[in-house]
Protein backbone atom coordinates (compact mmCIF):
# COMPACT_ATOMS: atom_id res chain seq x y z
CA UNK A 1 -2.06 -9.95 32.09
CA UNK A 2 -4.03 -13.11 31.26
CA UNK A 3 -6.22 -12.85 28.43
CA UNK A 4 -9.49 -15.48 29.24
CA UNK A 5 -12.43 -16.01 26.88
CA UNK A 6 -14.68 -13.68 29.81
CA UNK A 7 -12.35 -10.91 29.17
CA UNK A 8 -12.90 -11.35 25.23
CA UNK A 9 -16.37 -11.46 25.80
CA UNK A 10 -16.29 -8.00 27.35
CA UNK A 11 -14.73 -6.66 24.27
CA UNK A 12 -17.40 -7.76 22.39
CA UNK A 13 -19.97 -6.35 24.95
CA UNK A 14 -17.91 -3.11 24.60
CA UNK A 15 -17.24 -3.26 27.93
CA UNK A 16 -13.25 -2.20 28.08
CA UNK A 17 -11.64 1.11 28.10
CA UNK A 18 -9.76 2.52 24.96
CA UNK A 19 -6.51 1.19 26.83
CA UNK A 20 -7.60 -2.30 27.51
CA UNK A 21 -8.95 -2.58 23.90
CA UNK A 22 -5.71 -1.09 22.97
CA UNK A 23 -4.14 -4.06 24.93
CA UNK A 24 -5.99 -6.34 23.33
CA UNK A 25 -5.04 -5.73 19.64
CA UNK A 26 -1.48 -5.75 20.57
CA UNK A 27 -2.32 -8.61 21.82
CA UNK A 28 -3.99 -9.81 18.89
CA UNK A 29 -1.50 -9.07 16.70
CA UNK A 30 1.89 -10.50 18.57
CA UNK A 31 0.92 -14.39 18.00
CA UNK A 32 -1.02 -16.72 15.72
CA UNK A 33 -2.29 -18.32 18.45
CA UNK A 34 -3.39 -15.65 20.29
CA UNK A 35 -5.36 -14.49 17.13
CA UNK A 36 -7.18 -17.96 17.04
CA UNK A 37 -8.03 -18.29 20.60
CA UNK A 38 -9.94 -14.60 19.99
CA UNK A 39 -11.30 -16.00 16.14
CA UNK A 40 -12.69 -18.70 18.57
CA UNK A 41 -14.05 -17.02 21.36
CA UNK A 42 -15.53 -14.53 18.45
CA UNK A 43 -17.11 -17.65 16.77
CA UNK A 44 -19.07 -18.99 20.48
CA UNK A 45 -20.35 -15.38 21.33
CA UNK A 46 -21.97 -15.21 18.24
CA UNK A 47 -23.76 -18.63 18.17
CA UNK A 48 -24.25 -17.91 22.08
CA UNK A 49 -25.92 -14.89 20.32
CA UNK A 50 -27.65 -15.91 17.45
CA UNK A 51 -29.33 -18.55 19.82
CA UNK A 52 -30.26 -16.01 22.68
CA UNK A 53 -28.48 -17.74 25.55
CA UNK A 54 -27.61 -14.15 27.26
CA UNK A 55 -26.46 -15.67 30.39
CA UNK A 56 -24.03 -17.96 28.93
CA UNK A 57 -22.66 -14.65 27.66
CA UNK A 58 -22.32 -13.11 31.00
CA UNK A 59 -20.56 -16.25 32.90
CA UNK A 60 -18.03 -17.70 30.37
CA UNK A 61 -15.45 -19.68 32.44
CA UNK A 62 -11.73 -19.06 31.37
CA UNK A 63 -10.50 -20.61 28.30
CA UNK A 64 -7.15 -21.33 26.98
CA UNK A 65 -5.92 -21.82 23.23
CA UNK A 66 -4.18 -25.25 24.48
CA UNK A 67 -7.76 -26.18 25.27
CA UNK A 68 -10.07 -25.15 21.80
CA UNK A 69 -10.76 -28.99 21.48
CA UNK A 70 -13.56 -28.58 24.07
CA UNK A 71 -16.77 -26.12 24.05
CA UNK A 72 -15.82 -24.42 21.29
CA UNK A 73 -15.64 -27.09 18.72
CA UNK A 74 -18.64 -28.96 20.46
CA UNK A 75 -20.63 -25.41 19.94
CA UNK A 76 -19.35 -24.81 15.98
CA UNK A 77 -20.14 -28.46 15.27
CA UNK A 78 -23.46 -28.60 16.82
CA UNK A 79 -24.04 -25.23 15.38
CA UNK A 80 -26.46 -26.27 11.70
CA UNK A 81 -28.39 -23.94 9.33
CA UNK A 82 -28.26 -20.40 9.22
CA UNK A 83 -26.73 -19.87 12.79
CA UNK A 84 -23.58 -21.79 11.73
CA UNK A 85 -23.61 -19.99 8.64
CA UNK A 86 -24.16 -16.50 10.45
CA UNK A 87 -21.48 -17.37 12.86
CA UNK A 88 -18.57 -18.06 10.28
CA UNK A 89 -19.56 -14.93 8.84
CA UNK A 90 -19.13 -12.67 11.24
CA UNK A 91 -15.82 -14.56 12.22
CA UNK A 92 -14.95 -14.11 8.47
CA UNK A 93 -15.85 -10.02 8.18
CA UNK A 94 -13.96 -9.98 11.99
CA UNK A 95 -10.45 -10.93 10.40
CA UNK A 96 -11.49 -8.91 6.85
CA UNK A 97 -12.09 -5.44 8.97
CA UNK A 98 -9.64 -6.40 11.57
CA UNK A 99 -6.66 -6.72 8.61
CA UNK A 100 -8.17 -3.82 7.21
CA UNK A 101 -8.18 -1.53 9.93
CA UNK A 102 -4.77 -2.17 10.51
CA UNK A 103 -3.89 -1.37 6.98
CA UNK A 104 -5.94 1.87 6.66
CA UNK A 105 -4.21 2.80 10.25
CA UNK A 106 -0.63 2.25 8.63
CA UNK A 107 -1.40 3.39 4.95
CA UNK A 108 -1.13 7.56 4.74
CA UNK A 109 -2.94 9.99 2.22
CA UNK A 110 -1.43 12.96 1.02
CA UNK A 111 -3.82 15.77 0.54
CA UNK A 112 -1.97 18.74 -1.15
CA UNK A 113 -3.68 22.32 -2.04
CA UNK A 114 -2.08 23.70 -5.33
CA UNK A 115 -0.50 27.10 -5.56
CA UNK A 116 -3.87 29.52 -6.16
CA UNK A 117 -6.68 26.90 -4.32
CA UNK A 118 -7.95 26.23 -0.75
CA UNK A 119 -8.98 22.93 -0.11
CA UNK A 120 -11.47 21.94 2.40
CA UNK A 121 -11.77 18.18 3.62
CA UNK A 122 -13.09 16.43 6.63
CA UNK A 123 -11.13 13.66 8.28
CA UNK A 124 -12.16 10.22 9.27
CA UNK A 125 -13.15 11.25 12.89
CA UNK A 126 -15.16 14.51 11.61
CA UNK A 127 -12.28 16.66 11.98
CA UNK A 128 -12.82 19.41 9.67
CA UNK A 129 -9.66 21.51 7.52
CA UNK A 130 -8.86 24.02 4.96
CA UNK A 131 -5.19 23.67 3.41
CA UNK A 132 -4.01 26.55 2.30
CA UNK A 133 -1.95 27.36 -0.89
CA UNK A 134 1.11 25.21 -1.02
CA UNK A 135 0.31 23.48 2.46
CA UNK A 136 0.07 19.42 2.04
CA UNK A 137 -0.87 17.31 4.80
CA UNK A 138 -0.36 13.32 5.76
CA UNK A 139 -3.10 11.20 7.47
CA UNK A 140 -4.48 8.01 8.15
CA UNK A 141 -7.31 6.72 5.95
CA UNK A 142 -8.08 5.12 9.88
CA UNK A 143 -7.34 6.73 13.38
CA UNK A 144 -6.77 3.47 15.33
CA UNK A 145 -5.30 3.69 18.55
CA UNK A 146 -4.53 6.20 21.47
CA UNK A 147 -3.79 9.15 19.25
CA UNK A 148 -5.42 10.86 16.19
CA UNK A 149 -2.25 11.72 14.23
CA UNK A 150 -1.70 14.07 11.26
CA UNK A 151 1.28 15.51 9.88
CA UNK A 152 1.17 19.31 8.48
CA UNK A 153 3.61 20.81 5.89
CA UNK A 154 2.70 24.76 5.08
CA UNK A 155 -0.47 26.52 6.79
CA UNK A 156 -3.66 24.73 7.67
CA UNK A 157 -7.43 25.67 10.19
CA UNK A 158 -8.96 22.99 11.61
CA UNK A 159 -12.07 22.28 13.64
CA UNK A 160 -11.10 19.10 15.29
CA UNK A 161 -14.09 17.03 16.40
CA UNK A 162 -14.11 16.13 20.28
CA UNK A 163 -12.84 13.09 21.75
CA UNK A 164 -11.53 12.94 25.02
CA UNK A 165 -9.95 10.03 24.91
CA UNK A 166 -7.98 10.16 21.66
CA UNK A 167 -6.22 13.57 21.76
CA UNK A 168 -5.39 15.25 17.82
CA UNK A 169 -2.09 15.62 16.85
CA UNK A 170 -0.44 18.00 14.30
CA UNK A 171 3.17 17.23 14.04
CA UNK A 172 5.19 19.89 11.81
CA UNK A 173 8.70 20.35 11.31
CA UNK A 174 8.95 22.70 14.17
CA UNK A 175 6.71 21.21 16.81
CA UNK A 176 3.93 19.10 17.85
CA UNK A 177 0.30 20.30 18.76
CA UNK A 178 -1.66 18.39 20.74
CA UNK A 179 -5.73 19.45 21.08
CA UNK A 180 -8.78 17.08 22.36
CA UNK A 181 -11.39 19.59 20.41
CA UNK A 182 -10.66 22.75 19.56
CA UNK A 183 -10.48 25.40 16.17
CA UNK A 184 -6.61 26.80 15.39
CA UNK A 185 -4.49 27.65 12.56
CA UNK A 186 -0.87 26.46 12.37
CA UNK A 187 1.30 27.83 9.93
CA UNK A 188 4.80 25.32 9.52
CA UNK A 189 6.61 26.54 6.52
CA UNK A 190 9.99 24.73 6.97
CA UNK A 191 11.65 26.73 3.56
CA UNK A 192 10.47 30.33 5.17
CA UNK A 193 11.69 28.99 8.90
CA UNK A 194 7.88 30.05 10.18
CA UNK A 195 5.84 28.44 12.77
CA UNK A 196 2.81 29.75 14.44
CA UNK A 197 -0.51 28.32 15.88
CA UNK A 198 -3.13 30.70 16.81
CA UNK A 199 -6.07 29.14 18.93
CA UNK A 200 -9.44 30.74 17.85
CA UNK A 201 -11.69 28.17 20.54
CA UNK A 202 -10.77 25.51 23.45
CA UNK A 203 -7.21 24.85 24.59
CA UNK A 204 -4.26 23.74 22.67
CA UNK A 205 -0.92 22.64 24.19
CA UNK A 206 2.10 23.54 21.77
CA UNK A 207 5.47 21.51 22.80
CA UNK A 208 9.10 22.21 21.04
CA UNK A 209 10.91 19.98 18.74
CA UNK A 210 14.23 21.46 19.51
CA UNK A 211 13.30 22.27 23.32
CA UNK A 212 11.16 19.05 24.73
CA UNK A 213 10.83 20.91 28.03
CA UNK A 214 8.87 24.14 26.82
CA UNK A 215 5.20 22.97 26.84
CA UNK A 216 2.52 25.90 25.90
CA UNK A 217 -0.58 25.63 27.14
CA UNK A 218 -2.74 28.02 25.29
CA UNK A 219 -5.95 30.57 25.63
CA UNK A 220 -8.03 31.83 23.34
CA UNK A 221 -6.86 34.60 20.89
CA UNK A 222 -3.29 33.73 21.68
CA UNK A 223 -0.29 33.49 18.85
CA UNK A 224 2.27 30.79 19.75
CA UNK A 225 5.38 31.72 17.27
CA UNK A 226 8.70 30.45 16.87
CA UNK A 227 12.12 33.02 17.07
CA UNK A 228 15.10 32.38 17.33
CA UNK A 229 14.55 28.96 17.76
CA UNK A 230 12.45 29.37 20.97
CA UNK A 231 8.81 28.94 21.04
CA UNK A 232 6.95 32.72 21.71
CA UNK A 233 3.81 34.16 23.04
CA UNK A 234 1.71 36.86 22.46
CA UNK A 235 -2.20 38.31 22.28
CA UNK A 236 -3.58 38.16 18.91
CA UNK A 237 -7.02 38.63 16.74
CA UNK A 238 -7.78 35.11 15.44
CA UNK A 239 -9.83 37.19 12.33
CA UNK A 240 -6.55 38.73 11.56
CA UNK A 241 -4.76 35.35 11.22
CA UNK A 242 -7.42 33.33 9.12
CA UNK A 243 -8.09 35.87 6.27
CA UNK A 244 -6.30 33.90 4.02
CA UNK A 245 -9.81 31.37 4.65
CA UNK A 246 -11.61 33.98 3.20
CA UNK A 247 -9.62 34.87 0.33
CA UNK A 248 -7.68 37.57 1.63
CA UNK A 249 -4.10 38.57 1.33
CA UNK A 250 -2.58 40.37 4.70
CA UNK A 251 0.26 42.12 3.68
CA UNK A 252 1.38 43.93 7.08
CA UNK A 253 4.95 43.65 8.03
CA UNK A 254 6.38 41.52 4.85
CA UNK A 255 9.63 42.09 3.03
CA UNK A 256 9.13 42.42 -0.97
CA UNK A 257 10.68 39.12 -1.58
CA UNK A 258 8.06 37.33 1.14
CA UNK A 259 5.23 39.48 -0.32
CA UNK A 260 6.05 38.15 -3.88
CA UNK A 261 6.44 34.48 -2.34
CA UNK A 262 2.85 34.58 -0.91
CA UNK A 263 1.38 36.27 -3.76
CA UNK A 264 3.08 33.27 -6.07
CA UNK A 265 1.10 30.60 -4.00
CA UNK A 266 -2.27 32.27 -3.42
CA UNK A 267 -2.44 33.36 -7.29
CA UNK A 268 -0.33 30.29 -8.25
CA UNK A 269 1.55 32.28 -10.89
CA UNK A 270 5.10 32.25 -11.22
CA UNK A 271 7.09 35.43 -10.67
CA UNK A 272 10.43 36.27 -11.08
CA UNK A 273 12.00 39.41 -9.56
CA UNK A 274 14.54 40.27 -12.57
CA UNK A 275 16.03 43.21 -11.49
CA UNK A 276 19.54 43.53 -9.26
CA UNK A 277 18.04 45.14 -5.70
CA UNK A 278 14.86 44.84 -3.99
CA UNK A 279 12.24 47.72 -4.23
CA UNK A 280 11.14 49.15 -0.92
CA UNK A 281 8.00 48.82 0.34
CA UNK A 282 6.64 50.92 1.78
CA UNK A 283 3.51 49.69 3.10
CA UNK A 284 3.34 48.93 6.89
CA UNK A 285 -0.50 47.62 6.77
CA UNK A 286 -2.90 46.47 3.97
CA UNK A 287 -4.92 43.73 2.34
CA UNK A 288 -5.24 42.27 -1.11
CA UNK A 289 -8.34 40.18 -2.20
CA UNK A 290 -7.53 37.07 -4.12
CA UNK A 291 -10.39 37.26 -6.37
CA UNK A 292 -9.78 41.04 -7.98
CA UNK A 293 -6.54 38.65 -9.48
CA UNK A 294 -2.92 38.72 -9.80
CA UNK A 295 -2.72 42.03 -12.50
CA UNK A 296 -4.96 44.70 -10.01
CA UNK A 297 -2.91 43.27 -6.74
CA UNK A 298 0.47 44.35 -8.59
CA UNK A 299 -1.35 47.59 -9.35
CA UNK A 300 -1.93 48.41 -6.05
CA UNK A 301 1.70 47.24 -4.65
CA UNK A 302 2.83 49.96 -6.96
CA UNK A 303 1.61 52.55 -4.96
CA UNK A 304 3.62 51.42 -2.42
CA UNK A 305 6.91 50.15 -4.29
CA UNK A 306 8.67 51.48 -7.14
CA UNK A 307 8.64 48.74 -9.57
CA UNK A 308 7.48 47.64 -13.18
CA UNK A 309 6.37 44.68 -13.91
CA UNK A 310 5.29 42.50 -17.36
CA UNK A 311 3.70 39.29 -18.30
CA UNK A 312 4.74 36.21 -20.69
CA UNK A 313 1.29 35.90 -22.24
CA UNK A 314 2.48 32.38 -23.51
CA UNK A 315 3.94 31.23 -20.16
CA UNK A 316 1.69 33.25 -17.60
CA UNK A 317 5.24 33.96 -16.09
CA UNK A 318 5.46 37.53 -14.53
CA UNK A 319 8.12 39.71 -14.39
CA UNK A 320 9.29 42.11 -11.87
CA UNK A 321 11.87 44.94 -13.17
């Protein structure tokens, strides 16, 4: 595709799809020259500007960078006063955010929640999440480009803000989610082997690392989980899955050892199990409230499990006997 100084114009109009702007960066970015033909072009739209002459904006005849000893010079020389000035300015801030953009686009944060917090944080297209305990997550400082791309270690909710043209992506260890605007949880703990998403609103469309053919589109108030390798589904109740949000503790269907794992990160205490076997548990359904603490939570496990436990005042360290 030729790139002419009426196409440039019509970036600048905002005129071009996300594609052909797309295009044009790469563009951009693959030559020197190409980058001063557009600084050019950049710097006769805005004196074009600056001095009214709409029409001249709308019927620009093609231009080539073999050819920027003609108009454009003429225009920047004849260009005096605060116009000129105005007009190497923008050109100026163009290349500053232009470099900058691409930086922030390339440049990842790392936004981690500590064992014992939930951290809430909005991203740079109004996405909204809540990390929970453990769970860190990489992302752009700068979505640029056809995708909004984030990368999820542990168990996250977001509200991802609309855009139909630059679909969200979580990418976990597991698989990769891909939304346009929607409210789910994922839950990618690589060290446990777990992956879920449950989809509270809008559609979601779950795809497998380790099977690229199984695609998922999901519904509402359906659990997309991982066994055996192989990506399952099943009805769920999205309240059920996002307790932890609240503070809450579900403790249906875990093993002692994964009971004392999650109550580790939520209460981000350290607990070691110092005794040869496992206690059974005995409880098939239940929920523990972060905020009553670590001490009433063991409390009530021991209703349920015969076990003893003590604390290292000096260390906080707990231990299970």
């Amino acid at each position: 595709m030729e790139i002419t100084k009426e196409y440039i114009f019509k970036c600048f109009r905002n005129e071009l799809s996300e594609k052909e702007k797309a295009d044009l960066d790469a563009w951009i970015a693959e030559d020197e020259a190409n980058a001063g033909m557009y600084k050019e072009a950049l710097v006769e739209y805005e004196y074009l500007l600056i001095n009214g002459d709409v029409d001249a904006l709308k019927e620009m005849a093609p231009v080539s960078h073999s050819g920027k000893t003609g108009i454009v010079r003429t225009i920047v020389k004849a260009a005096i006063g605060v116009a000129a000035a105005v007009a190497i300015f923008f050109t100026a801030t163009w290349l500053s955010d232009y470099r900058m953009q691409k930086d922030l686009s390339r440049n990842l944060i790392t936004a981690t929640a500590l064992p014992g917090q939930i951290v809430s944080m909005g991203l740079p297209d109004g996405t909204s999440v809540q990390l929970n305990s453990g769970a860190t997550m990489y992302y752009p400082a700068m979505f640029k480009g056809k995708e909004r791309e984030v990368r999820l270690e542990g168990e996250a909710f977001f509200e991802v803000a609309h855009d139909s043209k630059k679909p969200f992506i979580v990418k976990t260890f597991a698989s990769d989610i891909k939304v346009l605007g929607t409210k789910f949880n994922v839950n990618a703990d690589r060290n446990a082997g777990e992956f879920s998403v449950t989809l509270a609103e809008g559609s979601v469309q779950v795809s497998s690392l380790a099977d690229p053919g199984r695609i998922i589109v999901m519904k509402p108030d359906e659990k997309v989980y991982m066994a055996d390798g192989k990506l399952m589904v099943k009805r769920t109740k999205v309240k059920d899955e996002i307790r932890w949000k609240d503070g809450i503790i579900d403790i249906d269907g875990l093993d002692f050892d994964e009971l004392i794992d999650k109550l580790e990160m939520a209460f981000g205490v350290d607990i070691v199990i110092d005794r040869e076997t496992l206690p059974e548990f005995k409880y098939t359904g239940g929920r523990l409230r972060v905020s009553d603490g670590i001490e009433y939570a063991l409390k009530v496990l021991q209703h349920g499990a015969d076990f003893a436990w003590t604390k290292d005042f000096r260390t906080g360290t707990i231990y299970i006997r």
